[in-house]
C-alpha atoms as a PDB file:
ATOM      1  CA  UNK A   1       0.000   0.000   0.000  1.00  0.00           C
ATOM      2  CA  UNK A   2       1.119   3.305  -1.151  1.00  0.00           C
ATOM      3  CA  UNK A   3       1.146   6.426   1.487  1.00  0.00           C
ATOM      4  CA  UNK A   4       1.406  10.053   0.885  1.00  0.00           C
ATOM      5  CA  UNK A   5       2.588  11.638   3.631  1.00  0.00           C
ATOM      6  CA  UNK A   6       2.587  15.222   4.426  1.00  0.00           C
ATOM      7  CA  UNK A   7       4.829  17.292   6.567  1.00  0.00           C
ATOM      8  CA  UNK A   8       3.549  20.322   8.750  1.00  0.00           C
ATOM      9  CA  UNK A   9       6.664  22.330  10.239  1.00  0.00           C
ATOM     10  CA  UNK A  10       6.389  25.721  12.177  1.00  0.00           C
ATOM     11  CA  UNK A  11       9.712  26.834  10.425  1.00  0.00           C
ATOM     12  CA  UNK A  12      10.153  28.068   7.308  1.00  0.00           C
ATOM     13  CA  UNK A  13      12.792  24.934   6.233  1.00  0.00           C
ATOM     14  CA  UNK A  14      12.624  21.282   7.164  1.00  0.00           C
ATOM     15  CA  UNK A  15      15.469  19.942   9.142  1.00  0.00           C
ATOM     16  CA  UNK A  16      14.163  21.111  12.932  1.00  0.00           C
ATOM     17  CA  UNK A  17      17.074  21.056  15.460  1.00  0.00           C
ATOM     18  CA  UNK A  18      19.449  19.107  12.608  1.00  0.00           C
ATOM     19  CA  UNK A  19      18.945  22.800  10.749  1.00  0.00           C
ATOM     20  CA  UNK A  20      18.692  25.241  13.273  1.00  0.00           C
ATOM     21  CA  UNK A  21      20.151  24.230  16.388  1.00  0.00           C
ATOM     22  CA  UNK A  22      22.851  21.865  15.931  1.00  0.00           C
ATOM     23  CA  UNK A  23      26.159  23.682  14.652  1.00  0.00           C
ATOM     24  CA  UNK A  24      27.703  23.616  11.552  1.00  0.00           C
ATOM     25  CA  UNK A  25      30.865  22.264  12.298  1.00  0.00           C
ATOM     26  CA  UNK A  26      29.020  19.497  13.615  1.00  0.00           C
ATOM     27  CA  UNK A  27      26.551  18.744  11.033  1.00  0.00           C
ATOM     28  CA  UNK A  28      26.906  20.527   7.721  1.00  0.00           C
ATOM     29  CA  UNK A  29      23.794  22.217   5.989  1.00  0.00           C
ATOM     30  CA  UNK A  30      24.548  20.285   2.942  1.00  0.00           C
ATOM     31  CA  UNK A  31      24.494  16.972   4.657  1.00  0.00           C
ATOM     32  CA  UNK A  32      21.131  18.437   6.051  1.00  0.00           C
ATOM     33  CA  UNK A  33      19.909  19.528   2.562  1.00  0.00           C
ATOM     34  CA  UNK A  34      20.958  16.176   1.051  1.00  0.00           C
ATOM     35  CA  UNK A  35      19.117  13.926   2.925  1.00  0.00           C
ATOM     36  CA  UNK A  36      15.902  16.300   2.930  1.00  0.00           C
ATOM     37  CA  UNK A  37      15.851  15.824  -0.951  1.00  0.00           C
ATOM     38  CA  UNK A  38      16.054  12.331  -0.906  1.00  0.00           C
ATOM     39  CA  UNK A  39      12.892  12.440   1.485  1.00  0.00           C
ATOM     40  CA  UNK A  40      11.245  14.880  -1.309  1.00  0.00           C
ATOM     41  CA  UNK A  41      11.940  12.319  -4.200  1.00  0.00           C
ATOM     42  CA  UNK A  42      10.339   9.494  -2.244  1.00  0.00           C
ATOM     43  CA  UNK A  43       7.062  11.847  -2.551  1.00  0.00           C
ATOM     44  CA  UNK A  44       6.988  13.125   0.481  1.00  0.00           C
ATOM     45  CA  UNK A  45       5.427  16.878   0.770  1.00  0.00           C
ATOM     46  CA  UNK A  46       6.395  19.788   3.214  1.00  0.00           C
ATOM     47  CA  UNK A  47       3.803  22.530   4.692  1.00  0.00           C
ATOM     48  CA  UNK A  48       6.099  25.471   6.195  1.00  0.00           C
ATOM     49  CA  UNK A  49       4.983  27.672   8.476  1.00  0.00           C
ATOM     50  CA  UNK A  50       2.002  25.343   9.361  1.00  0.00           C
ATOM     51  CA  UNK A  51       1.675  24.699  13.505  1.00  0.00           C
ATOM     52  CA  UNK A  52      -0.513  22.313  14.626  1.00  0.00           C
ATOM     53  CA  UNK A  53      -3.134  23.511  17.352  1.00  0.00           C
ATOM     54  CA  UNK A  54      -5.810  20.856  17.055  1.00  0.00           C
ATOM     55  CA  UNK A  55      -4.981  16.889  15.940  1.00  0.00           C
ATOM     56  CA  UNK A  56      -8.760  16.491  15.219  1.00  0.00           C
ATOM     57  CA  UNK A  57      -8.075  19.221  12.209  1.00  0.00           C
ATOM     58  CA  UNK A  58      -6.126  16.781  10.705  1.00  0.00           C
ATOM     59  CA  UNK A  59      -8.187  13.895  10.665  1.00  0.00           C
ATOM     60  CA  UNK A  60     -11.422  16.586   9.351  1.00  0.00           C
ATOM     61  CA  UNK A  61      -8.912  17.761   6.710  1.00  0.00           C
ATOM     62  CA  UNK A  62      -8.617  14.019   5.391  1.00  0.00           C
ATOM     63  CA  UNK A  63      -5.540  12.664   7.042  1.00  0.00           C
ATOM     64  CA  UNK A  64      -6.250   9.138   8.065  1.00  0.00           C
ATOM     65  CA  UNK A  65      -3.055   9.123  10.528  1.00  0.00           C
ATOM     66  CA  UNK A  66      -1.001  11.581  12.066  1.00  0.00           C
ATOM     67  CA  UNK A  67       2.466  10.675  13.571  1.00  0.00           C
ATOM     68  CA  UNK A  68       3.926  13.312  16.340  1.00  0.00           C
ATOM     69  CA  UNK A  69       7.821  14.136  16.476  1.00  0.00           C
ATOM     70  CA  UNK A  70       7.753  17.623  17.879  1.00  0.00           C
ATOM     71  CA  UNK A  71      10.610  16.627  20.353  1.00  0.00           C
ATOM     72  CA  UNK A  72      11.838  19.061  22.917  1.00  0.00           C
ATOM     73  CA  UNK A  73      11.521  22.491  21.890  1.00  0.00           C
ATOM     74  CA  UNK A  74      11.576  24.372  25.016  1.00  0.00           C
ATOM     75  CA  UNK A  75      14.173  25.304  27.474  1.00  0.00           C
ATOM     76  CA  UNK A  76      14.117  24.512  30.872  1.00  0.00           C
ATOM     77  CA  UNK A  77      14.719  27.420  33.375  1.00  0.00           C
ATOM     78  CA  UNK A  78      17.342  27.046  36.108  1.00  0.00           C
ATOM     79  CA  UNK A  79      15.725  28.938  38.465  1.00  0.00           C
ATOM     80  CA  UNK A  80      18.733  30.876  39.462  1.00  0.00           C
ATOM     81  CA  UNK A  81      18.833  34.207  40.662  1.00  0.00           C
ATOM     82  CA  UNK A  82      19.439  36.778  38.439  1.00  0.00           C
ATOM     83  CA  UNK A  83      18.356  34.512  35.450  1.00  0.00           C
ATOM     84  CA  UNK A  84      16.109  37.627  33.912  1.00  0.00           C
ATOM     85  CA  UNK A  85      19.397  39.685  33.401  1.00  0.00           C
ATOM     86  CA  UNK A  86      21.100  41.009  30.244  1.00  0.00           C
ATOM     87  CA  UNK A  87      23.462  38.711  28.950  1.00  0.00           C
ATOM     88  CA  UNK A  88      21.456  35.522  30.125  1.00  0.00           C
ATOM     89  CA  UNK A  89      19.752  33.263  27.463  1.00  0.00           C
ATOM     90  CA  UNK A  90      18.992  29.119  26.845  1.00  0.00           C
ATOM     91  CA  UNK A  91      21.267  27.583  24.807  1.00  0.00           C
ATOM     92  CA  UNK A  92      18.566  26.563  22.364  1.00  0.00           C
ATOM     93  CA  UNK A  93      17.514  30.126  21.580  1.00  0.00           C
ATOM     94  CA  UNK A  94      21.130  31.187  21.681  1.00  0.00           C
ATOM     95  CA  UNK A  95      21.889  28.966  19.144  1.00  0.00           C
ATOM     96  CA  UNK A  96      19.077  29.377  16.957  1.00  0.00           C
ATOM     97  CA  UNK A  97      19.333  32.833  16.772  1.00  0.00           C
ATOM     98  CA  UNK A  98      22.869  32.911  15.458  1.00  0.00           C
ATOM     99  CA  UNK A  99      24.194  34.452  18.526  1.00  0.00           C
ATOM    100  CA  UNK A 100      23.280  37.386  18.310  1.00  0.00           C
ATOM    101  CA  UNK A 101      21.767  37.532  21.958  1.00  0.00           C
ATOM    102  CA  UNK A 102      25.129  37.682  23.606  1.00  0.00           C
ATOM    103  CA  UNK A 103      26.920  39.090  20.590  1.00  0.00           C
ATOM    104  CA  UNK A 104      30.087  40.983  21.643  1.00  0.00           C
ATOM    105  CA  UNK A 105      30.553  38.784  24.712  1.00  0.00           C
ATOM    106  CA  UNK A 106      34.497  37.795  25.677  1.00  0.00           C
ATOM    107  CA  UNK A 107      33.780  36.003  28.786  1.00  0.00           C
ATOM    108  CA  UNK A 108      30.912  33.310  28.554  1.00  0.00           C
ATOM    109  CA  UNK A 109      30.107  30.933  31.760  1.00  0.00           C
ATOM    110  CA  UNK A 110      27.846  27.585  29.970  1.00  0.00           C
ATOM    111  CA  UNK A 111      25.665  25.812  32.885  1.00  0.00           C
ATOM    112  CA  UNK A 112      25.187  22.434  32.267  1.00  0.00           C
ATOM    113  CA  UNK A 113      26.844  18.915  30.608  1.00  0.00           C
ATOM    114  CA  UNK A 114      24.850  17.839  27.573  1.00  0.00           C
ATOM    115  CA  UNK A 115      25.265  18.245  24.143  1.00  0.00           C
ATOM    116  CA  UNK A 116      23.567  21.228  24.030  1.00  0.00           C
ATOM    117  CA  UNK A 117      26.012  22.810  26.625  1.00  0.00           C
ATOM    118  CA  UNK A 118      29.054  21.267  24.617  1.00  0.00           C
ATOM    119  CA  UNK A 119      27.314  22.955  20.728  1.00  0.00           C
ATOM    120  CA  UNK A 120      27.133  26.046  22.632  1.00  0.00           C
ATOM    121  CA  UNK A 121      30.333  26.078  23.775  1.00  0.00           C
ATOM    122  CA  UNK A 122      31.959  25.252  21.337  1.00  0.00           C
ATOM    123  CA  UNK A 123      30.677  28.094  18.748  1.00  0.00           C
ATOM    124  CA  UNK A 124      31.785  30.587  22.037  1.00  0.00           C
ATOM    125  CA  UNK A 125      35.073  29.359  21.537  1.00  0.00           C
ATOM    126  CA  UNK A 126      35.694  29.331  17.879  1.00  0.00           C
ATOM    127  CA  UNK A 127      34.007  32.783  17.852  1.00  0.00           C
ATOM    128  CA  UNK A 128      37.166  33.985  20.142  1.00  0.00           C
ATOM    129  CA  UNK A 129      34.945  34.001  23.791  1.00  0.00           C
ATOM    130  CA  UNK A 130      36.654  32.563  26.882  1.00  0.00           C
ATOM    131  CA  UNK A 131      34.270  29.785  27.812  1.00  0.00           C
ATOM    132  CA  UNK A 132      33.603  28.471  30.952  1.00  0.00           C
ATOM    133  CA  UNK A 133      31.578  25.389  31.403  1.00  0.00           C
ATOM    134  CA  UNK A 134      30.368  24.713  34.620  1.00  0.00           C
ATOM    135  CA  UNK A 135      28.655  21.022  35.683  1.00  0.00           C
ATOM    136  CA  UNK A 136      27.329  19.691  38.700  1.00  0.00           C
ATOM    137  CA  UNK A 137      29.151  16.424  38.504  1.00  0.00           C
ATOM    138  CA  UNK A 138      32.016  14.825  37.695  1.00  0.00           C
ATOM    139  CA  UNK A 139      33.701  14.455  34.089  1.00  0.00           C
ATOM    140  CA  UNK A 140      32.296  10.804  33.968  1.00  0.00           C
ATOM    141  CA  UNK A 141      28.868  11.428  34.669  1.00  0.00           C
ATOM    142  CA  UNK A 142      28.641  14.127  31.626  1.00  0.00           C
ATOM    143  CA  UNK A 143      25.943  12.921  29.652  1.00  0.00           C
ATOM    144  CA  UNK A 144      27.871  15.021  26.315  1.00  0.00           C
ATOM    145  CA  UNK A 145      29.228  13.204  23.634  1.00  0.00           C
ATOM    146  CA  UNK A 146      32.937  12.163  24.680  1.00  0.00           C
ATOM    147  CA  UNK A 147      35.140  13.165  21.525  1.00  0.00           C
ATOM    148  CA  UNK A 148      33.204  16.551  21.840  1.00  0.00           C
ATOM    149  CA  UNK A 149      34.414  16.878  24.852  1.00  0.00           C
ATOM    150  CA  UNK A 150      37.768  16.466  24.349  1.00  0.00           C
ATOM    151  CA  UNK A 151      37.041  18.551  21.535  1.00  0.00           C
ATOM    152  CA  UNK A 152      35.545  21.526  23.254  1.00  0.00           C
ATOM    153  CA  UNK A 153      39.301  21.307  25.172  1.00  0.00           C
ATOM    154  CA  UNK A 154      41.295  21.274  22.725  1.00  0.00           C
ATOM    155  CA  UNK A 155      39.436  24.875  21.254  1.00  0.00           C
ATOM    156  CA  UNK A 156      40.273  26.117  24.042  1.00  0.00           C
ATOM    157  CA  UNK A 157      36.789  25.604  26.602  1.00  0.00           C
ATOM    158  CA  UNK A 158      37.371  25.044  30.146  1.00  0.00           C
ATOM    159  CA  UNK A 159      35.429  22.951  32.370  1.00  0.00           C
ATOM    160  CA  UNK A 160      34.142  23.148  36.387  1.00  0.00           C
ATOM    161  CA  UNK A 161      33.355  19.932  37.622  1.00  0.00           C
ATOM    162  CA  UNK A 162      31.066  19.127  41.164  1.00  0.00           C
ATOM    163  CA  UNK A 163      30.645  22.931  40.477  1.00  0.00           C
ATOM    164  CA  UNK A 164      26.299  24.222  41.752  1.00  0.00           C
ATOM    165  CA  UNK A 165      25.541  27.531  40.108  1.00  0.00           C
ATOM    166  CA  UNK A 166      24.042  29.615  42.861  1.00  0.00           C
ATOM    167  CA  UNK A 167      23.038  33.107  41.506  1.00  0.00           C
ATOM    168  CA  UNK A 168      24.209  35.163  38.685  1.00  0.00           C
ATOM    169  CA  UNK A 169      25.347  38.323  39.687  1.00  0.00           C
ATOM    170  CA  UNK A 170      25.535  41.791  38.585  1.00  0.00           C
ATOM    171  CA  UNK A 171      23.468  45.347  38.609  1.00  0.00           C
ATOM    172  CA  UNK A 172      21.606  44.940  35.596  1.00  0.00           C
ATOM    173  CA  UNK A 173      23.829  42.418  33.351  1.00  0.00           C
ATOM    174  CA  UNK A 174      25.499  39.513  34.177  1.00  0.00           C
ATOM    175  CA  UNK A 175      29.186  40.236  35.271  1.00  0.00           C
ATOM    176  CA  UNK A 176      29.764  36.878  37.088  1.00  0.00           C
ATOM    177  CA  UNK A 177      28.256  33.444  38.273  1.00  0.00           C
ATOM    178  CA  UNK A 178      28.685  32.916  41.879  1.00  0.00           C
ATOM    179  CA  UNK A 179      28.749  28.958  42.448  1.00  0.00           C
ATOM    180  CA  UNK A 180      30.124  26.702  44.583  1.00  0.00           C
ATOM    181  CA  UNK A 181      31.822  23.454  44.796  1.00  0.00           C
ATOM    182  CA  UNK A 182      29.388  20.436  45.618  1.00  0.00           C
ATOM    183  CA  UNK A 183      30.240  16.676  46.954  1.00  0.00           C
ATOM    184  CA  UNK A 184      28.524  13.431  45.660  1.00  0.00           C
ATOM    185  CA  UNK A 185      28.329  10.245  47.459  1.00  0.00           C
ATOM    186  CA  UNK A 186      29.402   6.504  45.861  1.00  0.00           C
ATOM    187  CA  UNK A 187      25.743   6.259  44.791  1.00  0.00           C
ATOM    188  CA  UNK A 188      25.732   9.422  42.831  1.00  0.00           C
ATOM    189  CA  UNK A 189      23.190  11.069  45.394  1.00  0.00           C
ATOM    190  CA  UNK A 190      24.075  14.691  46.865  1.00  0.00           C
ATOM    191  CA  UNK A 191      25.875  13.932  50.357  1.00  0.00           C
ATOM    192  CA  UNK A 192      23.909  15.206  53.581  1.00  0.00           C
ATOM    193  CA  UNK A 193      26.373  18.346  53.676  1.00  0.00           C
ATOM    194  CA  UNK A 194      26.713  18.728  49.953  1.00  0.00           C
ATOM    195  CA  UNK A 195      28.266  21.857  49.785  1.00  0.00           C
ATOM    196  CA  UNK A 196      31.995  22.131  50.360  1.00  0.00           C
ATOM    197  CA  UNK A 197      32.818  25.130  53.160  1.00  0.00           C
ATOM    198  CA  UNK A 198      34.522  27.799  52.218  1.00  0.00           C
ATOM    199  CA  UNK A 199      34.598  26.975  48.274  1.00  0.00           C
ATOM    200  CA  UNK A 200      31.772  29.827  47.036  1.00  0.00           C
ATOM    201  CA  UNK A 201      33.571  31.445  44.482  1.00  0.00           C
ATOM    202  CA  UNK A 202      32.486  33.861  41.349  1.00  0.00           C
ATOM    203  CA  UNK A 203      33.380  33.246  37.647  1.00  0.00           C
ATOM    204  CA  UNK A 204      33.666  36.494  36.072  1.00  0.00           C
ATOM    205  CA  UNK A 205      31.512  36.843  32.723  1.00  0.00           C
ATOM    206  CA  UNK A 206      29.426  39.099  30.507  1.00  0.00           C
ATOM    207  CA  UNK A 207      27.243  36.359  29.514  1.00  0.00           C
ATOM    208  CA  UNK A 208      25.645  33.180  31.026  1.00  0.00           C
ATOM    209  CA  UNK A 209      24.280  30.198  28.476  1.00  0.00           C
ATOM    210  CA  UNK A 210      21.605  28.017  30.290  1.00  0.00           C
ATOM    211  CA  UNK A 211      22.053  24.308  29.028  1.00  0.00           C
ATOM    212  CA  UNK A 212      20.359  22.519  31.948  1.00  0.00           C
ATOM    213  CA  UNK A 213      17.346  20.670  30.168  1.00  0.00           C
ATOM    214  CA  UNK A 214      14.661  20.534  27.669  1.00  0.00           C
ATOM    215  CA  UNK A 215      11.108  19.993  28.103  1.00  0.00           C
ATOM    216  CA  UNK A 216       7.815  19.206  25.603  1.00  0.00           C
ATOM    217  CA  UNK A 217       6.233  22.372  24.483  1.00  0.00           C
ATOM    218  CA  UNK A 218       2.433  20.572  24.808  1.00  0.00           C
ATOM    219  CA  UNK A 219       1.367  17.114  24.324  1.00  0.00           C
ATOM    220  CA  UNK A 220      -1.852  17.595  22.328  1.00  0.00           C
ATOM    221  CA  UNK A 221      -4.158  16.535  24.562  1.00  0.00           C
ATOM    222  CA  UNK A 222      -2.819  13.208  25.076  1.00  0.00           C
ATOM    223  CA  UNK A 223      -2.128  10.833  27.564  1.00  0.00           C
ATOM    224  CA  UNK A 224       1.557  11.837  29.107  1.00  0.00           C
ATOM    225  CA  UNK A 225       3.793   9.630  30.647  1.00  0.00           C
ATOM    226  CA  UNK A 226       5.043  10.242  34.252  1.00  0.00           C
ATOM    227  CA  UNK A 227       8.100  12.160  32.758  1.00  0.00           C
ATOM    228  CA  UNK A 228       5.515  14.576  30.882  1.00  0.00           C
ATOM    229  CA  UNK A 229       6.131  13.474  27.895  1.00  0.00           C
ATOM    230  CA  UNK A 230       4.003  11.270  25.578  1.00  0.00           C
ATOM    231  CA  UNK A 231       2.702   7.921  26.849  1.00  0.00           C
ATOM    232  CA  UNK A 232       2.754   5.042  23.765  1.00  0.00           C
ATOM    233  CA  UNK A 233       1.623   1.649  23.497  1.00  0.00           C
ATOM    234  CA  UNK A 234       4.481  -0.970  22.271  1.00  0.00           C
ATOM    235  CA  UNK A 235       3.157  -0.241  18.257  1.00  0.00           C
ATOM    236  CA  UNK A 236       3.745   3.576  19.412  1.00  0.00           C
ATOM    237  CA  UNK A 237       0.180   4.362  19.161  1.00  0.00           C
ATOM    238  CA  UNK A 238      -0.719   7.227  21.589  1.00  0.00           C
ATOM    239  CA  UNK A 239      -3.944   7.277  23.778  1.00  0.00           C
ATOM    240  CA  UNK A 240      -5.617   8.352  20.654  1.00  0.00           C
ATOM    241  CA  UNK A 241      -6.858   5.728  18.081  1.00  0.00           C
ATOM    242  CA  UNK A 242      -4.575   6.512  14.957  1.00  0.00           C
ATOM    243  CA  UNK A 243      -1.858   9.152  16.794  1.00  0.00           C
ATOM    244  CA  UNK A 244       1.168   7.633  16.931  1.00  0.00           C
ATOM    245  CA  UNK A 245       4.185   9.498  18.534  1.00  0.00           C
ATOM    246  CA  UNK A 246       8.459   8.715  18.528  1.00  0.00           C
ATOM    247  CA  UNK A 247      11.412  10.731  19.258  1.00  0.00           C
ATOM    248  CA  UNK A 248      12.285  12.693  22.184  1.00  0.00           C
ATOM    249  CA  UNK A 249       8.488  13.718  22.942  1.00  0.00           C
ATOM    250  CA  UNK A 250       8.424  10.149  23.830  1.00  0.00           C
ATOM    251  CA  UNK A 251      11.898   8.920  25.093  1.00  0.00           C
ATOM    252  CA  UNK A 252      13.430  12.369  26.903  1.00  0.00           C
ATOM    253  CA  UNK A 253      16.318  13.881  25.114  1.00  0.00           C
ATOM    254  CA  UNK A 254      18.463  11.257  23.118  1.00  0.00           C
ATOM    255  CA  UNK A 255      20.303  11.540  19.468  1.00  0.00           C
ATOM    256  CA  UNK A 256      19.320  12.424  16.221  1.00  0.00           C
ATOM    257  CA  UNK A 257      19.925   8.877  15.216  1.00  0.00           C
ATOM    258  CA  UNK A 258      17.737   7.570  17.403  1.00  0.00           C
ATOM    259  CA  UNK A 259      14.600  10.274  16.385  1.00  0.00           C
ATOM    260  CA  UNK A 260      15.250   9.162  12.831  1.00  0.00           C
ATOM    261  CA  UNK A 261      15.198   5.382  13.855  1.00  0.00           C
ATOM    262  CA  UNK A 262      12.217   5.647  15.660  1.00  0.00           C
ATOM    263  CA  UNK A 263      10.391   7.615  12.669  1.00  0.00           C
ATOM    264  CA  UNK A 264      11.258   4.446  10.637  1.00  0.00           C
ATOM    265  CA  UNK A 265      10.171   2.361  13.351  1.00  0.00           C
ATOM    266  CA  UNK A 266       6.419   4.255  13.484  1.00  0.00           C
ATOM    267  CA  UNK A 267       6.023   3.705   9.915  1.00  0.00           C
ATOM    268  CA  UNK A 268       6.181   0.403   9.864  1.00  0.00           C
ATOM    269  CA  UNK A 269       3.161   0.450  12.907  1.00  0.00           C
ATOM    270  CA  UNK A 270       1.308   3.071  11.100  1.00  0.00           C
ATOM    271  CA  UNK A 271       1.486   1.085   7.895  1.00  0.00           C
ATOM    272  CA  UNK A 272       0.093  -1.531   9.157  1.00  0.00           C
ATOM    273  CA  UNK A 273      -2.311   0.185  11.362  1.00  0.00           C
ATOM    274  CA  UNK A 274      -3.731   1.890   7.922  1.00  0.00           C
ATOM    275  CA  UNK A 275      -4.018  -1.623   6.082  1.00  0.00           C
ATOM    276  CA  UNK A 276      -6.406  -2.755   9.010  1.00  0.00           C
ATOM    277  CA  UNK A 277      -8.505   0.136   9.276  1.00  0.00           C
ATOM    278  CA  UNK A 278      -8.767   0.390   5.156  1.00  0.00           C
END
């Protein structure tokens, strides 16, 4: 059975994070644009500038299934103090915006270990900034991408480790982070007296990137799963007949590899589901 599916993106170019987020040292455009054109030639259409508000429109406008992959598109606050100062912003939006909210920054403290931390990092540092990236927890327990780690070193990116952000400091900017150094127990739990006395110290800066987390942006109405993301059955249906749902909306923040092997994976279910229900 032959299916013609139809892409609805918000942006104005396909791609999603893989275009707009993820640098391009790390993933060139044209690797981007490539593999987008081979999707095109397998008949697959693209509606830019199309967001979703209502599944139920799509199933009035014709559609007969509708498969969700918004993933994460919201940043998660840190709840710091002094996060609503000049020269604060989340690493997704800094990113996507090609740095131009803390353009002219020299002196750049990162908070937090993922990959997002390490992309924004790294594009401080091979824009000339003095980076800073500060973690809760040891060098092991970075969830980042190894080689990019050893990576981000090489350009030149320091890192804090066991290191709690406590406020961000300043008058009306950000001119430091004041933080201080934290102890873990063998089982990777916060000891009793987690904070080590006498280690607050401030990191001078101009700018602060927050990197701690991403969240769901809405789940359509539909069932969530204790993490708040979207609950699936084992064919990746959602708690609505003919929604089906993959990537990080479903799993919590993981590769790119593993959103485009679980779109693969929800065909397969939703072209089966649409031979039974035909």
């Amino acid at each position: 059975m032959r299916h013609v599916p139809v892409i609805f993106d918000k942006d104005n170019g396909a791609g999603g994070m893989l275009r707009g987020v993820i640098p391009n040292f790390r993933l060139p455009l044209q690797v981007v644009d490539f593999e987008i054109e081979f999707i095109k030639k397998l008949g697959v259409s693209f509606e830019f500038g199309k967001t979703v508000e209502e599944l139920s429109q799509l199933f009035n406008d014709g559609f007969k299934a509708v498969f969700v992959a918004t993933g994460l598109s919201r940043s998660k606050g840190a709840g710091l103090i002094g996060e609503d100062k000049k020269g604060v912003c989340q690493a997704l939006e800094f990113l996507r915006d090609a740095k131009t909210t803390v353009a002219g920054a020299r002196r750049v403290v990162v908070i937090g270990g993922g990959d997002t931390a390490l992309d924004a990092a790294r594009s401080l540092a091979r824009a000339g900034a003095s980076v800073v990236v500060a973690y809760r927890r040891t060098r092991r327990d970075m969830p980042a991408y190894r080689p990019d780690i050893a990576e981000a070193e090489k350009e030149g990116v320091e890192f804090l480790f066991r290191t709690l952000p406590r406020a961000i400091i300043g008058t009306d900017a950000a001119q430091g982070v004041r933080v201080t150094r934290i102890r873990w127990n063998e089982g990777g739990r916060l000891s009793a007296g987690y904070s080590v006395e006498g280690s607050e110290f401030t990191i001078p800066c101009d700018a602060v990137i927050l990197a701690i987390g991403q969240e769901s942006a809405g789940v359509f109405g539909l069932r969530p799963s204790p993490a708040g993301y979207i609950a699936v059955d084992k064919n990746m249906m959602t708690s609505q007949a003919g929604v089906f749902a993959g990537g990080d909306i479903v799993t919590g923040p993981l590769t790119a590899v593993a959103a485009v092997g679980a779109g693969k994976q929800a065909a397969g279910f939703i072209n089966k589901f649409l031979k039974d229900v035909s």
